[in-house]
N, C-alpha and C. Protein backbone atom coordinates (compact mmCIF):
# COMPACT_ATOMS: atom_id res chain seq x y z
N UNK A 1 2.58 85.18 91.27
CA UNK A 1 3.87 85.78 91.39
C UNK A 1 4.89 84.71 91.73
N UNK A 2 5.91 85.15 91.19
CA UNK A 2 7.19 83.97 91.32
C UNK A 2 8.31 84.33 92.73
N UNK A 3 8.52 83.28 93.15
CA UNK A 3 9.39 83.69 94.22
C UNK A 3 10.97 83.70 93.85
N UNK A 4 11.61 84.98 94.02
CA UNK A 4 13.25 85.12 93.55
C UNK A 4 13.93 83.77 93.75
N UNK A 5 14.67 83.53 92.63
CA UNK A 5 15.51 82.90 92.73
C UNK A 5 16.82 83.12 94.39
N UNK A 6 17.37 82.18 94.89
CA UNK A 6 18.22 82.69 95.91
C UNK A 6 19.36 81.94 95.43
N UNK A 7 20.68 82.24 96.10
CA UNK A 7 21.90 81.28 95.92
C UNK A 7 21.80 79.47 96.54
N UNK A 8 20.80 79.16 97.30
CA UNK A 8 20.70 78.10 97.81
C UNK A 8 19.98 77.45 96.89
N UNK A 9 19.00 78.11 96.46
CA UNK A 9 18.12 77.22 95.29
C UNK A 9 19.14 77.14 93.86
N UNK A 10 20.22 77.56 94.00
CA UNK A 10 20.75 77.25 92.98
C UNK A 10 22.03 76.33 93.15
N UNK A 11 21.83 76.05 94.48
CA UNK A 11 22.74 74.87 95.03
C UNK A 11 24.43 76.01 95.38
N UNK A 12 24.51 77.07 95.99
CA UNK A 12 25.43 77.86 96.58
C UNK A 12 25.47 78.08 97.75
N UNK A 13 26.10 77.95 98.56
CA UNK A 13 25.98 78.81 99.95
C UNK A 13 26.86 80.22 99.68
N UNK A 14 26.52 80.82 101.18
CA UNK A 14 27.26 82.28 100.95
C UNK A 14 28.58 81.81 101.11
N UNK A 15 29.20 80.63 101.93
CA UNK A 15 29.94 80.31 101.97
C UNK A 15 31.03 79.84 100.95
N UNK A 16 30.25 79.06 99.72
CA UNK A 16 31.12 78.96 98.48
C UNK A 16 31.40 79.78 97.54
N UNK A 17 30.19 81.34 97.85
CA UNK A 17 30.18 82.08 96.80
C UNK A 17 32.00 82.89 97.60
N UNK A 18 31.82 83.46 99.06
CA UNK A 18 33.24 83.50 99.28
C UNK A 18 34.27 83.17 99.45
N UNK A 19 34.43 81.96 99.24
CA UNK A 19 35.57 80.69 98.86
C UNK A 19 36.11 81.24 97.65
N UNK A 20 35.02 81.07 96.16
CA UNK A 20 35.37 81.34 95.13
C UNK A 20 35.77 82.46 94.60
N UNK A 21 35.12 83.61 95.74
CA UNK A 21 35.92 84.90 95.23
C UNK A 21 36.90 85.17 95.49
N UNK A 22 37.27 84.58 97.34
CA UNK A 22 38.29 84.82 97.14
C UNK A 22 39.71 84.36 96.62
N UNK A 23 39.27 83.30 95.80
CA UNK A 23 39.93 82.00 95.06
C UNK A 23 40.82 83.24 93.92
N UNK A 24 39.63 83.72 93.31
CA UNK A 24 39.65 84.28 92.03
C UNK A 24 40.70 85.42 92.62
N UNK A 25 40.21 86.18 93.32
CA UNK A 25 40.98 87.47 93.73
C UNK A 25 42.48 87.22 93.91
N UNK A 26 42.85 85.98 94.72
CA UNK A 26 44.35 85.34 95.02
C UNK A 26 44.43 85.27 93.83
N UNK A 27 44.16 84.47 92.59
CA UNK A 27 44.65 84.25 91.61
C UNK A 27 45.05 85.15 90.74
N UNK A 28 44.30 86.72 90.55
CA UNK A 28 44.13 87.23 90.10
C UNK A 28 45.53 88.25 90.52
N UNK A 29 45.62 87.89 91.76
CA UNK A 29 46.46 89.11 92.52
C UNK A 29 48.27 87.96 91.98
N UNK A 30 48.16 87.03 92.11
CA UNK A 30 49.50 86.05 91.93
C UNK A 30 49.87 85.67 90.27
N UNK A 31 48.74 85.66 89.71
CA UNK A 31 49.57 85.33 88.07
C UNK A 31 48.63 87.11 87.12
N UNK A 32 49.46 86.94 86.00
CA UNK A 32 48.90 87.65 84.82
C UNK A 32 48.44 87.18 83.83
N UNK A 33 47.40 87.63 83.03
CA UNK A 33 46.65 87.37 82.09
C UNK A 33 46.34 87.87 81.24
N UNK A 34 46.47 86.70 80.07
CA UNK A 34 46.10 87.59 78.94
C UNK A 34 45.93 86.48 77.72
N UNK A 35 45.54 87.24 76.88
CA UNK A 35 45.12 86.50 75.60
C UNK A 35 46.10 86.29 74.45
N UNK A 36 45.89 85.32 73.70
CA UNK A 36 47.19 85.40 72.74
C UNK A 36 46.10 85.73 71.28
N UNK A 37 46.51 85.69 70.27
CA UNK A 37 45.96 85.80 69.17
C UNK A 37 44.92 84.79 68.47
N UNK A 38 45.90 83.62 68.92
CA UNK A 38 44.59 82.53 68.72
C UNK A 38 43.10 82.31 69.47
N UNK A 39 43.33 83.28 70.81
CA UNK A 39 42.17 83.54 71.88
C UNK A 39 42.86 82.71 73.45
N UNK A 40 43.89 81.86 72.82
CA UNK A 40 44.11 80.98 73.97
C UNK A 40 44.82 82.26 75.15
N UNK A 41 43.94 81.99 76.45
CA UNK A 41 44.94 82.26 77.63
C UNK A 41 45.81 81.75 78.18
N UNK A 42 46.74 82.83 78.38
CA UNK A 42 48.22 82.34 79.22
C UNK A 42 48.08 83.25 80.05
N UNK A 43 49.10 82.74 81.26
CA UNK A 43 49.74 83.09 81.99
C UNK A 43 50.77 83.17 82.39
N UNK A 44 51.69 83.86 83.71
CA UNK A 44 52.82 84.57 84.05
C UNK A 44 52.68 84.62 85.35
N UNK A 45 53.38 84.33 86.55
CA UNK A 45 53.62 84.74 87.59
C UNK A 45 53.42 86.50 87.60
N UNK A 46 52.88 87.31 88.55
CA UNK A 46 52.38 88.67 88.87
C UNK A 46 54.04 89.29 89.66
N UNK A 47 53.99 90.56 89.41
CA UNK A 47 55.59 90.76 90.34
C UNK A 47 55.51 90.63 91.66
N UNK A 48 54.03 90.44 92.13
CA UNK A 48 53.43 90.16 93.47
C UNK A 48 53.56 89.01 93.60
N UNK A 49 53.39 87.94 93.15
CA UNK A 49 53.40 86.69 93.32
C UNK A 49 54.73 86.38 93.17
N UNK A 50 55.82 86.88 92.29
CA UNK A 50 57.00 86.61 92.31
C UNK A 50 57.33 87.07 93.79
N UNK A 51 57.18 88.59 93.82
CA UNK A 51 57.63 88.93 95.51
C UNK A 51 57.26 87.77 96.81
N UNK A 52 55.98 87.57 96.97
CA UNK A 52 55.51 86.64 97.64
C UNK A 52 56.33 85.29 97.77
N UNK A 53 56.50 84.62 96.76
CA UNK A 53 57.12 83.57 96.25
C UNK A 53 58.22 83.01 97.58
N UNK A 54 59.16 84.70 96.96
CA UNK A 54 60.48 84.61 97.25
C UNK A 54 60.44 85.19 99.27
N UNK A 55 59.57 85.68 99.37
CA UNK A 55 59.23 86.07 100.84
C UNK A 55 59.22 84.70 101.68
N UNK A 56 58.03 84.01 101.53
CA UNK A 56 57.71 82.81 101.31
C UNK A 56 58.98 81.24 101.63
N UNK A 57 59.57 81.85 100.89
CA UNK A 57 60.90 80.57 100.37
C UNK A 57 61.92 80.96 101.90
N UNK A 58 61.81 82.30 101.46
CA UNK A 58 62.97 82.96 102.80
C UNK A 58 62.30 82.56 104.41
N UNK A 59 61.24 82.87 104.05
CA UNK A 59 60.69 82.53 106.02
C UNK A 59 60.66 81.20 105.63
N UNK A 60 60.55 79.92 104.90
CA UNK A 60 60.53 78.68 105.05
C UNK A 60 62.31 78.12 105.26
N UNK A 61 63.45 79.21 104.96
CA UNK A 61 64.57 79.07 104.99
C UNK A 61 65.37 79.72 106.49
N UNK A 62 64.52 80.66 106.88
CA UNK A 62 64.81 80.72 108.44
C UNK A 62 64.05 79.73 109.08
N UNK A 63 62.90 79.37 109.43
CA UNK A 63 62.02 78.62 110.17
C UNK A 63 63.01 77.12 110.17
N UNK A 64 63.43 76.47 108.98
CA UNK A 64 64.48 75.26 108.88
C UNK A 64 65.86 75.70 109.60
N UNK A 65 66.47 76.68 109.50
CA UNK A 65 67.21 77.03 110.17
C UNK A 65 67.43 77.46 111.68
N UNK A 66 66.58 77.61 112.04
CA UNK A 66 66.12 78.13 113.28
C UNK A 66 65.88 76.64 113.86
N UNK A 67 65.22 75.55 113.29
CA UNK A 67 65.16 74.43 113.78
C UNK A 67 65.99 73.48 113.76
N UNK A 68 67.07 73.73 112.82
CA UNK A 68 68.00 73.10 112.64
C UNK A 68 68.92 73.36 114.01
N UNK A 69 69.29 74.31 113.94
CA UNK A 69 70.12 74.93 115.24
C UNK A 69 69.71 74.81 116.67
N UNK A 70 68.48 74.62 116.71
CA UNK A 70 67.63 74.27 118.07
C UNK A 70 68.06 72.89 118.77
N UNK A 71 67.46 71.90 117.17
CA UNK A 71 67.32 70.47 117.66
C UNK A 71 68.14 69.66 117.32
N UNK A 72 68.61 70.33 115.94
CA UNK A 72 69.81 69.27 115.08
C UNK A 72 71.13 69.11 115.62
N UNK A 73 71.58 70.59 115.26
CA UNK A 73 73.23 70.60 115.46
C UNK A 73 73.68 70.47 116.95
N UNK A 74 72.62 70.44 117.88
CA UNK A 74 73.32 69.89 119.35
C UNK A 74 73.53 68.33 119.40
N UNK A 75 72.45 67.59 118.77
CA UNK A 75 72.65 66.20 118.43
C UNK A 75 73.33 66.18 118.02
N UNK A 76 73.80 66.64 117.24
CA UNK A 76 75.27 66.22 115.78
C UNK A 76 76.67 66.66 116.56
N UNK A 77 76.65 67.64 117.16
CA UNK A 77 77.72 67.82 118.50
C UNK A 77 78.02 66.63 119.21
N UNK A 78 76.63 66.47 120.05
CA UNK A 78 76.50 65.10 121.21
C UNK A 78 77.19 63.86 120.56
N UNK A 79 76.53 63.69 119.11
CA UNK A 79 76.68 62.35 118.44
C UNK A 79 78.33 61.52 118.17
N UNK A 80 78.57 63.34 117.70
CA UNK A 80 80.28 62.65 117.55
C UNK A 80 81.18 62.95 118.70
N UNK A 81 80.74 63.53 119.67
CA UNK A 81 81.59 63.37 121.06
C UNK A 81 81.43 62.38 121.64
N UNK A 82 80.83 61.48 121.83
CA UNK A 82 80.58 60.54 122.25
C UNK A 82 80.30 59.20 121.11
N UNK A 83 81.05 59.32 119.51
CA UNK A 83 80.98 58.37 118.81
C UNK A 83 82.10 57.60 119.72
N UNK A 84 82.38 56.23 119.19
CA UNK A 84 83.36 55.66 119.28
C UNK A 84 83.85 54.49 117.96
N UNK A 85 85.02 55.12 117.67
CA UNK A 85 85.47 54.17 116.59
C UNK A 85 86.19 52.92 117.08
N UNK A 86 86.42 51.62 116.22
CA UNK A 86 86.73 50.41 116.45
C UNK A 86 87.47 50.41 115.02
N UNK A 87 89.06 50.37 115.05
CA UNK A 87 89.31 49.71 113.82
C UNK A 87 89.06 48.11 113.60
N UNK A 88 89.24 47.84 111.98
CA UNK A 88 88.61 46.96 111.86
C UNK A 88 90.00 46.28 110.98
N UNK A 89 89.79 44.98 110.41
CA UNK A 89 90.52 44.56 109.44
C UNK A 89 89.87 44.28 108.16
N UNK A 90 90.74 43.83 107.08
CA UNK A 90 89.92 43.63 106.32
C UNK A 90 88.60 42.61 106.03
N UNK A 91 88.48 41.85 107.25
CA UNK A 91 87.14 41.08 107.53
C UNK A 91 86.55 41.74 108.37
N UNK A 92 86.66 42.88 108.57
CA UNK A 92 85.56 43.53 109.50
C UNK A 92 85.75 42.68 111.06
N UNK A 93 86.61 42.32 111.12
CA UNK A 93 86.88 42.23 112.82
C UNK A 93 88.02 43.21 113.33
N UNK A 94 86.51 43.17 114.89
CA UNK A 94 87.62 44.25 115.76
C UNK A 94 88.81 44.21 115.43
N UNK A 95 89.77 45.22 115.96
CA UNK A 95 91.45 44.98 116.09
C UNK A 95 91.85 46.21 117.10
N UNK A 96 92.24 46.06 117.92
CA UNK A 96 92.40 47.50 118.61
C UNK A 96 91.92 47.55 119.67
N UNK A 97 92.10 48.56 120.49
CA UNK A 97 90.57 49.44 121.63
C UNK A 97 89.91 50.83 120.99
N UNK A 98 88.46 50.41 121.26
CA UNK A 98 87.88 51.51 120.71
C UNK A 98 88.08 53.08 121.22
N UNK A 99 87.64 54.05 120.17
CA UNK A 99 88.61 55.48 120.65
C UNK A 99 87.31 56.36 120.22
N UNK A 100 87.63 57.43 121.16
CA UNK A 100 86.12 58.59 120.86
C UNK A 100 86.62 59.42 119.58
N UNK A 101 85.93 59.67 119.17
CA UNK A 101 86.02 60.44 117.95
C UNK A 101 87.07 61.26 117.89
N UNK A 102 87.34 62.74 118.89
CA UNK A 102 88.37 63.54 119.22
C UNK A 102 89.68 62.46 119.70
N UNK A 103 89.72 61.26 120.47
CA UNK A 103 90.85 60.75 120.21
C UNK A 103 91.71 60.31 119.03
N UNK A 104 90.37 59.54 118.18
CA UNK A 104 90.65 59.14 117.00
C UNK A 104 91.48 60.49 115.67
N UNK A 105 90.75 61.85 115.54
CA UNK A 105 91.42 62.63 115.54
C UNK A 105 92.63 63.24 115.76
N UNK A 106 93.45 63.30 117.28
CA UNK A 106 94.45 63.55 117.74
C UNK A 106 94.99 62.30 117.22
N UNK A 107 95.40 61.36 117.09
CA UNK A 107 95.85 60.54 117.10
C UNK A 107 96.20 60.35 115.48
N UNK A 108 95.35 60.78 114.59
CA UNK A 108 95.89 60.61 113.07
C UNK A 108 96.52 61.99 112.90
N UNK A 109 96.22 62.90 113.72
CA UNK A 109 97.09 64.04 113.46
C UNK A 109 98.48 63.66 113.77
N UNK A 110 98.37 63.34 115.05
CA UNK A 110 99.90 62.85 115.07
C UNK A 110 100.56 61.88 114.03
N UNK A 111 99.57 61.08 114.29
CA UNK A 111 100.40 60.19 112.65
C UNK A 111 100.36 60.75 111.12
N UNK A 112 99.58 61.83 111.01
CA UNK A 112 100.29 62.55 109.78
C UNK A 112 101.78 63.50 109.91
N UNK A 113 101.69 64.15 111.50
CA UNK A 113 102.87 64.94 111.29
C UNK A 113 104.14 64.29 111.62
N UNK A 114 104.27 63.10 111.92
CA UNK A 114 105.47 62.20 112.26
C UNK A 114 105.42 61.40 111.04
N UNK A 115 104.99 60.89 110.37
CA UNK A 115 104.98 60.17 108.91
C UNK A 115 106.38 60.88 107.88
N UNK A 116 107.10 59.73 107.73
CA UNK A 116 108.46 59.54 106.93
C UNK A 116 108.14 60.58 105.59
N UNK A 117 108.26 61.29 104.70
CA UNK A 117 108.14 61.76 104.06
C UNK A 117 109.53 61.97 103.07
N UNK A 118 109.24 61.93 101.65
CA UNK A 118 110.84 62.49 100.73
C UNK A 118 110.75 64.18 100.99
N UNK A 119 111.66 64.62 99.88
CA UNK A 119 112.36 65.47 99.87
C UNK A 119 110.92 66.81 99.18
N UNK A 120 110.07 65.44 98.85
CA UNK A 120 108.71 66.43 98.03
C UNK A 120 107.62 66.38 99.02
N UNK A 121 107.78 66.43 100.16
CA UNK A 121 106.66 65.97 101.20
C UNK A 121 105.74 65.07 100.82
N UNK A 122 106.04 63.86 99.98
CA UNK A 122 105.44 62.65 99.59
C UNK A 122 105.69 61.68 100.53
N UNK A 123 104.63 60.53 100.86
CA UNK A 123 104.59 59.61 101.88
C UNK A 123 105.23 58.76 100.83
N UNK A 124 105.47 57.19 101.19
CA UNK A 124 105.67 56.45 100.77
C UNK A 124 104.56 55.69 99.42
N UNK A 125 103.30 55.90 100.56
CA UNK A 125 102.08 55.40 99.53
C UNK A 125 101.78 56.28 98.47
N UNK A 126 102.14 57.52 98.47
CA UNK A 126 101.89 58.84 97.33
C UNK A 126 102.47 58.92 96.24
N UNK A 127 103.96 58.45 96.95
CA UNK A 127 105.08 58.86 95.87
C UNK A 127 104.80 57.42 94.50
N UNK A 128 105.03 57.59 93.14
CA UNK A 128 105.33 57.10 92.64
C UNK A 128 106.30 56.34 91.98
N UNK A 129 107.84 56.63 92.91
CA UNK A 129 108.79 56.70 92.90
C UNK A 129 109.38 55.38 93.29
N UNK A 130 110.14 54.14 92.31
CA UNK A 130 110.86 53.44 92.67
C UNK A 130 111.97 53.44 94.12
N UNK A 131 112.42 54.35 93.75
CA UNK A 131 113.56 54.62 94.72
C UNK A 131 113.20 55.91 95.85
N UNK A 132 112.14 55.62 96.88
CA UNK A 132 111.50 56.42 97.69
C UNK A 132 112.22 56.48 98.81
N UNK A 133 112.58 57.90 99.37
CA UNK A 133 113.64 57.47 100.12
C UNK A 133 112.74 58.60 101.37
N UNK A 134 112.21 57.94 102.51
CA UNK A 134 111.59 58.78 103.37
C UNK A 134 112.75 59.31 104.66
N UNK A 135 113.78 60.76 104.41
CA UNK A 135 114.41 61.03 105.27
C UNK A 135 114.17 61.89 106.69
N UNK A 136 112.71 62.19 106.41
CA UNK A 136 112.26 64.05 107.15
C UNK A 136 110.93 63.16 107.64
N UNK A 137 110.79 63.48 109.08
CA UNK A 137 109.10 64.04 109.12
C UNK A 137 108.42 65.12 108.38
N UNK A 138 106.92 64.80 108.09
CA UNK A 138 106.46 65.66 107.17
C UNK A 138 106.23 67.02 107.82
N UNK A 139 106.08 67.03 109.28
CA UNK A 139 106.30 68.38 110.10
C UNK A 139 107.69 69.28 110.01
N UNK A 140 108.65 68.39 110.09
CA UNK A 140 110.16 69.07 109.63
C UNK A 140 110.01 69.40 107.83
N UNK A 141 109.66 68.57 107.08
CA UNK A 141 109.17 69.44 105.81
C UNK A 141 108.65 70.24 105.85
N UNK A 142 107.23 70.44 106.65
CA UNK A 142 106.44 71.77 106.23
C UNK A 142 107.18 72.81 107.01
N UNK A 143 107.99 73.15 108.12
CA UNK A 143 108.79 73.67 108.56
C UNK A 143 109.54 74.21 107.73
N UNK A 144 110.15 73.24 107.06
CA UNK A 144 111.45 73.71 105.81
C UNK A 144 110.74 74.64 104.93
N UNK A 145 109.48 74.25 104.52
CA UNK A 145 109.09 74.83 103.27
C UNK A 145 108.64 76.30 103.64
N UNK A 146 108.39 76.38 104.63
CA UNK A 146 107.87 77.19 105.51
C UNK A 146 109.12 78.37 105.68
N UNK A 147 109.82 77.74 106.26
CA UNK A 147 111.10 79.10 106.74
C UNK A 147 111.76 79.34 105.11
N UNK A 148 111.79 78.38 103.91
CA UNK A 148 112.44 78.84 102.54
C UNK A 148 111.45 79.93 102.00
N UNK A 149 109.87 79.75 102.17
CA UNK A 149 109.24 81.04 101.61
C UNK A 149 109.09 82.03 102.43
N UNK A 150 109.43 81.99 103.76
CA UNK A 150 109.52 83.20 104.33
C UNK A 150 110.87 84.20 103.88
N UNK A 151 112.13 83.38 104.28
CA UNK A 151 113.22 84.04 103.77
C UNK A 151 113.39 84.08 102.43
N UNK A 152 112.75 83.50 101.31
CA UNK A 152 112.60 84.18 99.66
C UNK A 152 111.84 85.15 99.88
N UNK A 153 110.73 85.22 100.28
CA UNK A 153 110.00 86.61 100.09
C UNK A 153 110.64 87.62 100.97
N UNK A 154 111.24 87.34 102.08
CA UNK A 154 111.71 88.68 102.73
C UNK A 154 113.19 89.10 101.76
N UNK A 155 113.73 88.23 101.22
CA UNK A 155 114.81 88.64 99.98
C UNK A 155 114.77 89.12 98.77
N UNK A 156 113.36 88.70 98.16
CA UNK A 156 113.13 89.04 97.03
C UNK A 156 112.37 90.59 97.42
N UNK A 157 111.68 90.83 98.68
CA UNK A 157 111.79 92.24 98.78
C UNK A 157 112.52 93.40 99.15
N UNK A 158 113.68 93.26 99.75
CA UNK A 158 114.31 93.67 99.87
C UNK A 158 115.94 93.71 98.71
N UNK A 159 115.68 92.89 97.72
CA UNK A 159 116.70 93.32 96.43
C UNK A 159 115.81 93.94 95.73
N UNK A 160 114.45 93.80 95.57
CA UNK A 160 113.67 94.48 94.69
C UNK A 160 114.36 96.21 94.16
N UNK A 161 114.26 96.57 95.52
CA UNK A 161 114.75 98.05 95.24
C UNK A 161 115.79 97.67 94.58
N UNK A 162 116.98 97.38 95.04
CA UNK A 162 118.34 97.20 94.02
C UNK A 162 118.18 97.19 93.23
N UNK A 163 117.64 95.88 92.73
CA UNK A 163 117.63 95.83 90.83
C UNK A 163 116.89 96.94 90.50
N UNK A 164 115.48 97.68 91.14
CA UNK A 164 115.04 98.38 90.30
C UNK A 164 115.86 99.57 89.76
N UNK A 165 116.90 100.07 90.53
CA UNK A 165 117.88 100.97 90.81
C UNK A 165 118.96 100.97 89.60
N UNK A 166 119.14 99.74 89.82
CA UNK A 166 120.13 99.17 88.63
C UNK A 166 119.58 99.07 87.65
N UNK A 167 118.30 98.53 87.16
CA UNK A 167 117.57 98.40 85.94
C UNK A 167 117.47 99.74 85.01
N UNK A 168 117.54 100.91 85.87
CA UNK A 168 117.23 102.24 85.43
C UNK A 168 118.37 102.50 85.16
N UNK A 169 119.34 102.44 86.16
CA UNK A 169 120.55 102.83 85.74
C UNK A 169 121.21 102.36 84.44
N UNK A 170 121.59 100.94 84.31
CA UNK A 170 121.47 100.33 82.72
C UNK A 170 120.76 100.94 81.72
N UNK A 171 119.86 101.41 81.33
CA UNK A 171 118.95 101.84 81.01
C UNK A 171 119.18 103.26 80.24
N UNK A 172 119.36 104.33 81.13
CA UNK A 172 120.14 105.05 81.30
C UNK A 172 121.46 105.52 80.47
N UNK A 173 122.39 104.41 80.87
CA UNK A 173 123.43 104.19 80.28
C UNK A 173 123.51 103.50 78.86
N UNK A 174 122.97 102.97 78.39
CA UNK A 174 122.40 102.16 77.25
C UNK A 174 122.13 103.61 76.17
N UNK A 175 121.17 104.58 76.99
CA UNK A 175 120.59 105.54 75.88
C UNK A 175 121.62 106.28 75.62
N UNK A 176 122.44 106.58 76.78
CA UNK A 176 123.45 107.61 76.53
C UNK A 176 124.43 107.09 74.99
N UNK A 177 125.02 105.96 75.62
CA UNK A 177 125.47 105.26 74.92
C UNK A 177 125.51 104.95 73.38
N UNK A 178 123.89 104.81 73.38
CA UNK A 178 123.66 104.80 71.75
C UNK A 178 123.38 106.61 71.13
N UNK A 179 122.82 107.08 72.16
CA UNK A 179 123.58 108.32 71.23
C UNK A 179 124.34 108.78 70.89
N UNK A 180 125.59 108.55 71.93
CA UNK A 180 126.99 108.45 71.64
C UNK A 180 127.10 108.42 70.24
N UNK A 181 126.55 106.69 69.72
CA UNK A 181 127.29 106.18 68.63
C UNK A 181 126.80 106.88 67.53
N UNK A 182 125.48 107.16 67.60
CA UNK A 182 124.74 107.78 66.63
C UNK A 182 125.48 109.32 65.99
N UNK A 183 126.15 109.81 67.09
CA UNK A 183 126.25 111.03 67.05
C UNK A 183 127.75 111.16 66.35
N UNK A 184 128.21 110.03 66.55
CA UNK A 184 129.65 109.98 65.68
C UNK A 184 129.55 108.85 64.24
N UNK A 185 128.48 108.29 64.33
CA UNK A 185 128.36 107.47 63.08
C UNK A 185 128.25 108.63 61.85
N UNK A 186 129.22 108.62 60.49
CA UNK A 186 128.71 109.26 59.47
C UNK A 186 128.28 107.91 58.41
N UNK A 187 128.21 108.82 57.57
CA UNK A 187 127.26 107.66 56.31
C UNK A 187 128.24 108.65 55.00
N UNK A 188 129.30 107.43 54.51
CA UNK A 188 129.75 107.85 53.47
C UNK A 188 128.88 107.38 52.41
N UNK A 189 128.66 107.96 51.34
CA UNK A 189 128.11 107.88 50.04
C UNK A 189 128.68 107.99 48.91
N UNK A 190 129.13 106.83 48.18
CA UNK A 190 129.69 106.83 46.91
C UNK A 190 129.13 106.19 45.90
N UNK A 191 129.61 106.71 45.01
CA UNK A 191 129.48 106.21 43.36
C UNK A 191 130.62 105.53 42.93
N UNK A 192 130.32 104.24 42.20
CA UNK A 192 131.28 103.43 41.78
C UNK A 192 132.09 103.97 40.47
N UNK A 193 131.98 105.37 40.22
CA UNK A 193 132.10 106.24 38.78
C UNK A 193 133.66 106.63 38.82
């Protein structure tokens, strides 16, 4: 009598036989299958495996986020409160005293809103203009431009009604008008006989 074959004598453990099933089963459960005409198999992502996918992508997109916000963005806070800039020249030597980041900030703000500006809120370096004539801070420009579209729009709404008033009325008068003419126009008809 012969002794059964087992999975070990055939070089398996129980261990690889459930590796491989459940290899097959994941696979089975994540793509689709099928045959084409020539016999060749293809495949397709499963709507499960698409779902998964995208589950997947999303908890790997909170988990980065969640760590980002933990460890990152307080460094990146710390980093530039406590940067310090050094202007430089064009050889890269110091020139100046160095300034923390938020100084460096305040400080070009101010020098944008005090900066000479024309009549187009153009700097000197912007304008293309031979004859650049910087009379205004660019803060008194945006001011200007500022109070001209407030008081156009509060004017242009408030004539609105008018003209519309008047538009009708013209209008109105126009039809009357041409019926008027219509109504007294005759049409003589002759023969040159």
């Amino acid at each position: 009598m012969t002794a059964a074959l087992t999975l070990e004598d055939l070089g398996f453990s129980n261990e690889d036989i459930a590796e491989r099933v459940i290899e097959k089963t994941v696979e089975c459960l994540l793509r689709e299958f099928w045959e084409d005409d020539h016999g060749e198999v293809d495949s397709k992502p499963s709507a499960f495996g698409a779902a998964m996918k995208k589950r997947i992508i999303e908890r790997i997109d909170k988990a980065i986020e969640e760590i980002a916000a933990k460890h990152v963005l307080p460094n990146v806070a710390t980093h530039i409160e406590t940067l310090c800039l050094t202007e430089t020249n064009k050889w890269g030597e110091k020139k100046g005293e160095p300034l923390t980041f938020v100084e460096y900030l305040v400080a070009r703000a101010e020098a944008y809103l005090i900066e000479k500006v024309d009549s187009n809120g153009k700097a000197k370096v912007d304008s293309d203009s031979y004859g650049w004539s910087g009379k205004q801070t660019r803060i008194t420009h945006l001011i200007h431009q500022h109070l001209h579209y407030t008081i156009e729009t509060a004017m242009k709404a408030a004539v609105k009604p008018a003209n519309d008033a008047i538009a009708k009325g013209i209008q109105e008068t126009v039809k009357i008008q041409l019926a008027e003419i219509a109504r007294k126009l005759t049409v003589n008809v002759s023969t040159g006989q």
